[in-house]
C-alpha atoms as a PDB file:
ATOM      1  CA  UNK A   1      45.029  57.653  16.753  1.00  0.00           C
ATOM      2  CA  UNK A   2      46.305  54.785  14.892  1.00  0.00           C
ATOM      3  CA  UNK A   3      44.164  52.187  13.175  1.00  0.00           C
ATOM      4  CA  UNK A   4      45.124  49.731  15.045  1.00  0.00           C
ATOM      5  CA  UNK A   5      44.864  51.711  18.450  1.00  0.00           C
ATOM      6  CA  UNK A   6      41.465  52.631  17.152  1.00  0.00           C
ATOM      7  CA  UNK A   7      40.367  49.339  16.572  1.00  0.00           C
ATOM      8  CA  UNK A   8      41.389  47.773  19.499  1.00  0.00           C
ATOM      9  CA  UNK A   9      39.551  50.721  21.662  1.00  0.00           C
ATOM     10  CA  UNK A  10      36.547  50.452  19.631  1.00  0.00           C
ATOM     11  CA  UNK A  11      36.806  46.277  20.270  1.00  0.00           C
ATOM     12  CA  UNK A  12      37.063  47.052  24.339  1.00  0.00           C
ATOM     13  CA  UNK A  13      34.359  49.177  24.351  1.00  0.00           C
ATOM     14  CA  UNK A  14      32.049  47.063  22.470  1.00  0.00           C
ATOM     15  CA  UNK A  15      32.608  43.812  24.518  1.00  0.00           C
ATOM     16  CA  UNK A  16      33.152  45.159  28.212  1.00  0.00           C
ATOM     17  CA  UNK A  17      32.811  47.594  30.595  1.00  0.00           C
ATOM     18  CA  UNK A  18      34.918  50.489  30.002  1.00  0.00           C
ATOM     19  CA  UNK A  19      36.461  50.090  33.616  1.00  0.00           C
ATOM     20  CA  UNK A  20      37.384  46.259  32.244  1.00  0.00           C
ATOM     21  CA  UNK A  21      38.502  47.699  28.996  1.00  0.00           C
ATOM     22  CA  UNK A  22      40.774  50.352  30.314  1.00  0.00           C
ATOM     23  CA  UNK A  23      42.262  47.214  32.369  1.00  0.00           C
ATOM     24  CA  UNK A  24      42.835  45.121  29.223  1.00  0.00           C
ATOM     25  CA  UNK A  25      44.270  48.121  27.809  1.00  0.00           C
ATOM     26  CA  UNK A  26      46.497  48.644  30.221  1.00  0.00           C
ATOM     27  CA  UNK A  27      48.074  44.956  30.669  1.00  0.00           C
ATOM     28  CA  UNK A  28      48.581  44.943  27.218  1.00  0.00           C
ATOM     29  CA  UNK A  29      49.722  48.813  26.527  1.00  0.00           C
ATOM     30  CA  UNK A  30      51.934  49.241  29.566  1.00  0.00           C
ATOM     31  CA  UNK A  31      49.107  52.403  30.253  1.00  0.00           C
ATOM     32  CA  UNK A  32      47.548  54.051  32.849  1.00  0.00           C
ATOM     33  CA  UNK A  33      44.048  54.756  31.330  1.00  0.00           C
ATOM     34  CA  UNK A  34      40.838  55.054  33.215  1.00  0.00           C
ATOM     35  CA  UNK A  35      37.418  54.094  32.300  1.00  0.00           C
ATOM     36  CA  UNK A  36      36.540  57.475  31.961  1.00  0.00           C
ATOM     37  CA  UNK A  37      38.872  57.959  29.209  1.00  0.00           C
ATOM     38  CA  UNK A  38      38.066  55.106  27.005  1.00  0.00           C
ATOM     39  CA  UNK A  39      34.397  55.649  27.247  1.00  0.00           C
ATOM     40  CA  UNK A  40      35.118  59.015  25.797  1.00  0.00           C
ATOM     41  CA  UNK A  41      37.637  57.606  23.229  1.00  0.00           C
ATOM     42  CA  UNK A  42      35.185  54.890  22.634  1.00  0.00           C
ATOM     43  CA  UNK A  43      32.174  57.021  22.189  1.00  0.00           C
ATOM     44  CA  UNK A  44      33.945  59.514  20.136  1.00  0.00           C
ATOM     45  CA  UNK A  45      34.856  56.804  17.530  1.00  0.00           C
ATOM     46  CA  UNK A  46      31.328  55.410  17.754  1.00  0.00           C
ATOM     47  CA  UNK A  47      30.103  58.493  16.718  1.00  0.00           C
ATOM     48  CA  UNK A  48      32.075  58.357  13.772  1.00  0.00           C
ATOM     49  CA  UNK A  49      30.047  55.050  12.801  1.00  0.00           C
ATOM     50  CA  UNK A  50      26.434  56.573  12.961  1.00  0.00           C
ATOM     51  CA  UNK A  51      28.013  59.611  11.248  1.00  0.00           C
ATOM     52  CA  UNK A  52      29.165  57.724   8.493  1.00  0.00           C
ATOM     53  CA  UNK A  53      25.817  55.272   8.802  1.00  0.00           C
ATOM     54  CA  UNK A  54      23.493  58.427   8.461  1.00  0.00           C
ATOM     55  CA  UNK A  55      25.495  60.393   5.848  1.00  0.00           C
ATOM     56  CA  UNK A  56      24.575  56.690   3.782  1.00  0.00           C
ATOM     57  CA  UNK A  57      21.488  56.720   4.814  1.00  0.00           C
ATOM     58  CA  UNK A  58      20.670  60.059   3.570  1.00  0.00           C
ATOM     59  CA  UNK A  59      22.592  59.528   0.478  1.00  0.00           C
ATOM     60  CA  UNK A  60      21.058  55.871  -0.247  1.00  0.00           C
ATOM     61  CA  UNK A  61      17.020  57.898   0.242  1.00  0.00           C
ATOM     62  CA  UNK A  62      18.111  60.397  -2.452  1.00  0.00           C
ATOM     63  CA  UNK A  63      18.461  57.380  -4.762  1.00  0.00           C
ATOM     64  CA  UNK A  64      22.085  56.820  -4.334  1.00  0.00           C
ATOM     65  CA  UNK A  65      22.503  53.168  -3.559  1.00  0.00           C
ATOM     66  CA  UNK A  66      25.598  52.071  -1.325  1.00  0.00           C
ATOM     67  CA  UNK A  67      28.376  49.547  -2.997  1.00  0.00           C
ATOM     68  CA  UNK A  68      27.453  45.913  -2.066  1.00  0.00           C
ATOM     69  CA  UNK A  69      30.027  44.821   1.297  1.00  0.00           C
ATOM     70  CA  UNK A  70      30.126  41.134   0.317  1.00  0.00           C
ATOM     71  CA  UNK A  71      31.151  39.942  -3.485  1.00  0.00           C
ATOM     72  CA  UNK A  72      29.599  37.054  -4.296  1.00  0.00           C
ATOM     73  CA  UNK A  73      26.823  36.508  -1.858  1.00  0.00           C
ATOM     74  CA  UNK A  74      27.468  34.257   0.596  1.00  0.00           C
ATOM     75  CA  UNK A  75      25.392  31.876   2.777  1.00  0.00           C
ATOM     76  CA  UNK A  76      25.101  32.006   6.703  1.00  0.00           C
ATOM     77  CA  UNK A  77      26.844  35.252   6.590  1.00  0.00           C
ATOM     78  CA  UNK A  78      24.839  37.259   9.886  1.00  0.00           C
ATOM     79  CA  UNK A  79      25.083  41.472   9.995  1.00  0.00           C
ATOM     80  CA  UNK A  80      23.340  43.146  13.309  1.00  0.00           C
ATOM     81  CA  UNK A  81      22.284  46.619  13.242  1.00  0.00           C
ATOM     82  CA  UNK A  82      20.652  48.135  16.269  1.00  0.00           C
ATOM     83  CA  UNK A  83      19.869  51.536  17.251  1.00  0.00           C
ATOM     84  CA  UNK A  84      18.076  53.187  19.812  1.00  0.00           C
ATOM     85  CA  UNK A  85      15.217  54.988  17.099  1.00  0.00           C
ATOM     86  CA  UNK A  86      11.565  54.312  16.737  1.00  0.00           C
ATOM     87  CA  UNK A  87      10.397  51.697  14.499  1.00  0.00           C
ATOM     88  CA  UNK A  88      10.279  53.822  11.228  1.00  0.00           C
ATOM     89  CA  UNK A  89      14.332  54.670  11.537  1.00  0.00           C
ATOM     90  CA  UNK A  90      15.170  50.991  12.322  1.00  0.00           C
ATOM     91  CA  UNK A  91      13.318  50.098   9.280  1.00  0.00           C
ATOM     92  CA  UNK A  92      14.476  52.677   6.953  1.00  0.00           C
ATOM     93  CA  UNK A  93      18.312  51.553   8.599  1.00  0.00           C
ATOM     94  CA  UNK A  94      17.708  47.814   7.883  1.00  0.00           C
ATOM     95  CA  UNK A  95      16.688  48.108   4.164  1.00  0.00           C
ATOM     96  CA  UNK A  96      20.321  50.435   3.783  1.00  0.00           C
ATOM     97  CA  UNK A  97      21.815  47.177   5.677  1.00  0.00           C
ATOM     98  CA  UNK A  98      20.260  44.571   3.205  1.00  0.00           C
ATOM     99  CA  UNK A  99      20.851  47.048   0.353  1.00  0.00           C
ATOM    100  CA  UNK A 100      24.777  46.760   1.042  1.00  0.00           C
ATOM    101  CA  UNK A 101      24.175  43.014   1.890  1.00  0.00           C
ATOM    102  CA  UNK A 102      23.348  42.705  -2.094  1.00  0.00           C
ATOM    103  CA  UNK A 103      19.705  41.889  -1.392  1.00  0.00           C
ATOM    104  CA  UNK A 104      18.851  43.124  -5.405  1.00  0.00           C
ATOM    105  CA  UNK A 105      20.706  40.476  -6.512  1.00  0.00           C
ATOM    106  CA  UNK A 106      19.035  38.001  -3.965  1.00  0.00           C
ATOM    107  CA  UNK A 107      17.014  35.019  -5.346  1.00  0.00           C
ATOM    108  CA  UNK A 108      14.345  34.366  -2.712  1.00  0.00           C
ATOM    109  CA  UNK A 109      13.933  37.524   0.418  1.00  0.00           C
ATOM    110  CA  UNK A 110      12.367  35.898   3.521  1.00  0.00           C
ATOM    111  CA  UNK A 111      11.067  37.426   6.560  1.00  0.00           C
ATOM    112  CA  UNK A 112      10.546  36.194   9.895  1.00  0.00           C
ATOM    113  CA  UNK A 113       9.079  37.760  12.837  1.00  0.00           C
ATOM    114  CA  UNK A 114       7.485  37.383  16.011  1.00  0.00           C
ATOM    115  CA  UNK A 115       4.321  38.778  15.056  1.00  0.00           C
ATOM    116  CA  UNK A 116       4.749  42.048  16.347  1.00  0.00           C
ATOM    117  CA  UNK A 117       2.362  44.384  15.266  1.00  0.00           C
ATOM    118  CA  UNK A 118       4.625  46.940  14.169  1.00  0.00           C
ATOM    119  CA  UNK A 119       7.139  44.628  11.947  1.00  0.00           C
ATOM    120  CA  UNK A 120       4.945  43.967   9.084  1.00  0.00           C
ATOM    121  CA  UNK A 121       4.331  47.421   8.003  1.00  0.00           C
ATOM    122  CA  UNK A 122       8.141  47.853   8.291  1.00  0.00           C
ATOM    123  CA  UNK A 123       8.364  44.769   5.972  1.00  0.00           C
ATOM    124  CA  UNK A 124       5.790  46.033   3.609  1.00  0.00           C
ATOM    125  CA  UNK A 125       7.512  49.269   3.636  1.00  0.00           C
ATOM    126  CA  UNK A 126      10.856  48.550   3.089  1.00  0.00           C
ATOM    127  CA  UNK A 127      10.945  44.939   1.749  1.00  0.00           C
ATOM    128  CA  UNK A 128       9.557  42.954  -1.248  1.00  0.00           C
ATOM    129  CA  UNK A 129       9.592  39.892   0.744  1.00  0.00           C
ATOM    130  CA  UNK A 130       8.678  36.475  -1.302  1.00  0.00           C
ATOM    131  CA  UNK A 131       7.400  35.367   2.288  1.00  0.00           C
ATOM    132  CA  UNK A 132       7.257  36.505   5.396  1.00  0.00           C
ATOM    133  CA  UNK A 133       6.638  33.875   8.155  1.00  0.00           C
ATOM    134  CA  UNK A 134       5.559  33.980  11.863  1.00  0.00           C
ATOM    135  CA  UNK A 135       8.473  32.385  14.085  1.00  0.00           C
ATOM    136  CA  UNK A 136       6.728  29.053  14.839  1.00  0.00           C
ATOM    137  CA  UNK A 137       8.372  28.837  18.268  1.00  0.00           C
ATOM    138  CA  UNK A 138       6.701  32.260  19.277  1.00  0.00           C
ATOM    139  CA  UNK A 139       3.109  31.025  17.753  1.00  0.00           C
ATOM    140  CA  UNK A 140       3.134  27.823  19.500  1.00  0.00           C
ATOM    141  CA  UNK A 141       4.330  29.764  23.280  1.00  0.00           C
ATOM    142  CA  UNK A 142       1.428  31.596  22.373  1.00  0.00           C
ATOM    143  CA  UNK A 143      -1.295  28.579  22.112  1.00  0.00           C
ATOM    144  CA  UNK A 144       0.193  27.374  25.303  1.00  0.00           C
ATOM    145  CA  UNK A 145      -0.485  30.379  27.012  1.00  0.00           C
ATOM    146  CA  UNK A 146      -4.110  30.495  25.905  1.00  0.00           C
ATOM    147  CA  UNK A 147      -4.490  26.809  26.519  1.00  0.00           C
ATOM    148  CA  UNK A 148      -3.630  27.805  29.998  1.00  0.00           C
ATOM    149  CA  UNK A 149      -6.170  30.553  30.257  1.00  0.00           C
ATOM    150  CA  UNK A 150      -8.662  28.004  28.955  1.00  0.00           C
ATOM    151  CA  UNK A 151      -7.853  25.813  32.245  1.00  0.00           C
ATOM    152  CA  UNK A 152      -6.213  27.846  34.563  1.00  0.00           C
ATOM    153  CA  UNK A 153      -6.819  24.815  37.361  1.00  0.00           C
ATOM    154  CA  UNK A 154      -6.052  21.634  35.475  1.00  0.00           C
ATOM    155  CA  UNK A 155      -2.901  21.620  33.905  1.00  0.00           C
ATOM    156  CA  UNK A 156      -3.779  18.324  32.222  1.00  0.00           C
ATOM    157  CA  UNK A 157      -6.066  19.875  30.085  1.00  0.00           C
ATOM    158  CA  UNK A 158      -4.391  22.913  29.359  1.00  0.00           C
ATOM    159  CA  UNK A 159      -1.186  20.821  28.188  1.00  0.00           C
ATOM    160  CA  UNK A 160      -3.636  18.365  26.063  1.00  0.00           C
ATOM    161  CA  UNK A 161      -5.560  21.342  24.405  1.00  0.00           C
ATOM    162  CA  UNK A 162      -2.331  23.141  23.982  1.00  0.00           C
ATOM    163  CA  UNK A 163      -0.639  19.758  22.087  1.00  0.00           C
ATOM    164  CA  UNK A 164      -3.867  19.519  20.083  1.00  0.00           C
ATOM    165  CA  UNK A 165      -3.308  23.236  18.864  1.00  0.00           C
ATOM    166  CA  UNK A 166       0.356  23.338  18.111  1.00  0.00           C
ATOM    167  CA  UNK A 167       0.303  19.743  16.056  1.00  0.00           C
ATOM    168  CA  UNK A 168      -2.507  22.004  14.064  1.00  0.00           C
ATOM    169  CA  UNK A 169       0.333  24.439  14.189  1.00  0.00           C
ATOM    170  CA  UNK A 170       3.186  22.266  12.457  1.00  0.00           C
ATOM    171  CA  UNK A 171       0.092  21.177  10.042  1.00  0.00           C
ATOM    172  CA  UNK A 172      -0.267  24.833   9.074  1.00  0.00           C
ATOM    173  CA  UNK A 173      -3.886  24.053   9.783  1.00  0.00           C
ATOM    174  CA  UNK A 174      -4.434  27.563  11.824  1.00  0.00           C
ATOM    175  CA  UNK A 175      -6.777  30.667  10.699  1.00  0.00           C
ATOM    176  CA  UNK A 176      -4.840  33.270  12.359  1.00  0.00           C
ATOM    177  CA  UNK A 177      -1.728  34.635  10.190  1.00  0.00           C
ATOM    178  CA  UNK A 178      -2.594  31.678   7.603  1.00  0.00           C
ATOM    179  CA  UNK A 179      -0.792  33.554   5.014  1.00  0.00           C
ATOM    180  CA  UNK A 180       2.515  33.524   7.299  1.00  0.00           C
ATOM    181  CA  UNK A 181       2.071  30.004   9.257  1.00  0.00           C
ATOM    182  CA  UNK A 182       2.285  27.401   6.556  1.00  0.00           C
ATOM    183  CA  UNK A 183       5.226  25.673   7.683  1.00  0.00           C
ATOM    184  CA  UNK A 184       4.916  22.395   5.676  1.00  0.00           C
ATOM    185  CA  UNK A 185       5.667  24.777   2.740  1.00  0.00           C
ATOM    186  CA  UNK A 186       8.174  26.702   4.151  1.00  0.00           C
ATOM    187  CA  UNK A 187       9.955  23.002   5.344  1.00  0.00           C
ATOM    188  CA  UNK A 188       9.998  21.597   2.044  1.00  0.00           C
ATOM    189  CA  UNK A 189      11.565  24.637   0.432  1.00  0.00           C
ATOM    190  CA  UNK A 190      14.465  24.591   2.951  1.00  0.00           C
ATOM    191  CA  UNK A 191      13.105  27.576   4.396  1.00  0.00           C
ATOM    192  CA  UNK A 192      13.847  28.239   8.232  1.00  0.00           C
ATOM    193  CA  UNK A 193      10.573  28.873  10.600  1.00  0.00           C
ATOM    194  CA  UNK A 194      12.456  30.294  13.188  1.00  0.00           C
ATOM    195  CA  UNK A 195      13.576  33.571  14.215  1.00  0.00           C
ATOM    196  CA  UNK A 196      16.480  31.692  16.926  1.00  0.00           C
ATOM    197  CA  UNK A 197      18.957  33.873  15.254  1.00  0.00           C
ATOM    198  CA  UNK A 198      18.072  37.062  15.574  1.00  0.00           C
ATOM    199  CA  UNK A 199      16.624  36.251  19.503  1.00  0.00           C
ATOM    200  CA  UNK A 200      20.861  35.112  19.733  1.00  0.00           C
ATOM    201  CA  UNK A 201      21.178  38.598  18.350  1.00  0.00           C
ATOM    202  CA  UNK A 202      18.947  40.835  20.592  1.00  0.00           C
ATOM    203  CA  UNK A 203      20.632  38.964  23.758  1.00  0.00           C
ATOM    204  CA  UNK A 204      24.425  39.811  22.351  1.00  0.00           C
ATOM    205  CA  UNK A 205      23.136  43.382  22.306  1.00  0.00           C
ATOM    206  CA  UNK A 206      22.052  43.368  25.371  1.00  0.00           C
ATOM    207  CA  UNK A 207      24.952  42.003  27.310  1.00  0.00           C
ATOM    208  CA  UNK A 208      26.811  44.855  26.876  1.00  0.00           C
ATOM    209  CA  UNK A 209      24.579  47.314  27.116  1.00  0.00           C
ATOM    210  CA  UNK A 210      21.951  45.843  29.986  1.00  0.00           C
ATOM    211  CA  UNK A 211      22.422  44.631  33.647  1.00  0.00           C
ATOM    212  CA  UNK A 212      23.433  46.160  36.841  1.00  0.00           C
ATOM    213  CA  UNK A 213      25.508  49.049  37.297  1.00  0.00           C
ATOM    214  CA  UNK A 214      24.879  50.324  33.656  1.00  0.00           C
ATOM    215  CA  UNK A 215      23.408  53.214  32.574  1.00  0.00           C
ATOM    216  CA  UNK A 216      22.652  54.914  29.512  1.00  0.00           C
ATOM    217  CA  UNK A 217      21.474  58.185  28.167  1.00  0.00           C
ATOM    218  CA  UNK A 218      20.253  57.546  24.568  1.00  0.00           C
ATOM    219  CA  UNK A 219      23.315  59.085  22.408  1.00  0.00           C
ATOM    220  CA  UNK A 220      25.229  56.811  24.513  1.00  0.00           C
ATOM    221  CA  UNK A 221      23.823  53.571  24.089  1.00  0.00           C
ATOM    222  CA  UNK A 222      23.399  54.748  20.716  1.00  0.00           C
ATOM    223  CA  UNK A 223      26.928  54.802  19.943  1.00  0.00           C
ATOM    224  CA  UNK A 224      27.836  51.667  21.842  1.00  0.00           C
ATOM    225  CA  UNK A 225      25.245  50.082  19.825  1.00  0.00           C
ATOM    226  CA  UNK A 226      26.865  50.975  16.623  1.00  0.00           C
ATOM    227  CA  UNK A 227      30.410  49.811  18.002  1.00  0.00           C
ATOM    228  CA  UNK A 228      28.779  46.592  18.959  1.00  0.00           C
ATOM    229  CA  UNK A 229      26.810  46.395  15.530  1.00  0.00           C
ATOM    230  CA  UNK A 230      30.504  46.080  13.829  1.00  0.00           C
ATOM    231  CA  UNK A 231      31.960  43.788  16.543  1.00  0.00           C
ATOM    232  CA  UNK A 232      29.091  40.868  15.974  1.00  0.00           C
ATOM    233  CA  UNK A 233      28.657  41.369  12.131  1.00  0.00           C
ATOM    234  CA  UNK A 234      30.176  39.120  10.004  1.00  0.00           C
ATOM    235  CA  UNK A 235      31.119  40.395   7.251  1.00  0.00           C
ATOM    236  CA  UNK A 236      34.492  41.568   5.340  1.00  0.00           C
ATOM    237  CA  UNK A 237      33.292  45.633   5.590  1.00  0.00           C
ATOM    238  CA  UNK A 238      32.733  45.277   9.545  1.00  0.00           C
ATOM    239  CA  UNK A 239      35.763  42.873  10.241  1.00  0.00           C
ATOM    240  CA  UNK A 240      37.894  45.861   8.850  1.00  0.00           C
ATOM    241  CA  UNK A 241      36.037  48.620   9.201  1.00  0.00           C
ATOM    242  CA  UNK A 242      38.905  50.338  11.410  1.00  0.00           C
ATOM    243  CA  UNK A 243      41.731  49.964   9.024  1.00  0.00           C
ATOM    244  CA  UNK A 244      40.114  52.801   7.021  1.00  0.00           C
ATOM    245  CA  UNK A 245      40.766  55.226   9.740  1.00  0.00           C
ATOM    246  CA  UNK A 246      40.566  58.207   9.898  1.00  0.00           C
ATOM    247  CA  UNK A 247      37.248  57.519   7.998  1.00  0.00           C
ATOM    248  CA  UNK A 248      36.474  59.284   4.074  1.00  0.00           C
ATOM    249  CA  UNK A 249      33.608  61.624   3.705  1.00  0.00           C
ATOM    250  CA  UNK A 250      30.714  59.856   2.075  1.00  0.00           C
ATOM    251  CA  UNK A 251      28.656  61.763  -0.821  1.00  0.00           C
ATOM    252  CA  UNK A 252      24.961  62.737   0.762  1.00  0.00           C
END
């Protein structure tokens, strides 16, 4: 397979059905292909990608780090990475991903989360964050919901306790996560307090790989993950990722 056959299979499959790929295909190829055989061709080059992605992995936890994809760093530049592990493999995956995003040579290293109880051990683990910070849209859903529970039969109330709470909120006059809610701080440094990004993110994910009529095994979604991790990136490595194929070896 070509690089630019491969490319354009490994495109399909990340943004559409393989039925509606092997149509595109087809219009454009003069072809006869079913979705059948894309999903196998499309699967088969996926696997190349976590292949390659543990192989760095592996190499980059015996000290090796991997070469930088983006030279000089550059601003509003987004990478996804997804994967179908548990919480300790997506961390240990996201600090290779920052480690190729040059995040040694990075002046300030921000975090920002929903507040799930599993992400800041991952960032202590893997990350010397300068801050981490609680998305302030999440927090302030939050208040609302407990105003609510406060005064579950007068609305007026709830909404009036709840206003009261998130102004306290935008204050970064709040007890709970103090050390990751002062957004006065965070606004004056030019720092973002939301996490709208990678929520955009999750949803692109799962376009392609929720809904009706789909269905995964894990190794498959894994794969298609992968495909779609270089289709959304935005960076000069994932743009051209298929002109290096057949892909090289990489040292473990």
């Amino acid at each position: 397979m070509s690089p630019k056959a491969a490319s354009r299979i490994a495109r399909e499959a990340a943004t559409q059905s393989f039925d509606n790929a092997a149509r595109a295909l087809n219009l454009d190829w003069g072809t006869s292909f079913d979705g059948k055989q894309i999903q196998r061709w499309g699967e088969a080059l996926a696997r190349t990608v976590v292949e390659r992605r543990q192989k760095e992995l592996e190499s980059f936890e015996k000290g090796h780090r991997p070469a930088c994809k983006d030279k000089p760093p550059r601003k509003l530049l987004t990478t996804g990475m997804a994967t179908m592990q548990d919480a300790s493999k997506f961390g240990r995956l996201a600090r290779l991903e920052a480690e190729k995003r040059g995040i040694r040579r990075a002046v300030e290293v921000i975090g920002i989360h929903d507040g799930g109880n599993w992400i800041d051990p991952m960032w202590e683990e893997h990350f010397g964050c300068l801050q981490r910070i609680l998305d302030y849209d999440h927090a302030a859903e939050h208040l609302h919901e407990v105003a609510r529970a406060a005064y579950p039969s007068d609305e007026k109330a709830a909404g009036r306790l709840a206003d009261d709470w998130v102004t306290l909120l935008w204050d970064g006059q709040v007890e709970k996560h103090k050390d990751h809610t002062d957004y006065p701080t965070y606004r004056a440094r030019g720092w973002p307090i939301g996490s709208g990004i990678t929520e955009s993110g999750v949803k692109l994910f799962g376009k392609r790989v929720k809904g009706t009529e789909q269905f995964w095994n894990v190794t498959g979604a894994e794969t298609i993950l992968a495909l779609r991790s270089n289709w959304l990136s935005e960076d000069e490595e994932s743009k051209h990722y298929w002109l290096g194929w057949p892909p090289t070896s990489v040292a473990a």
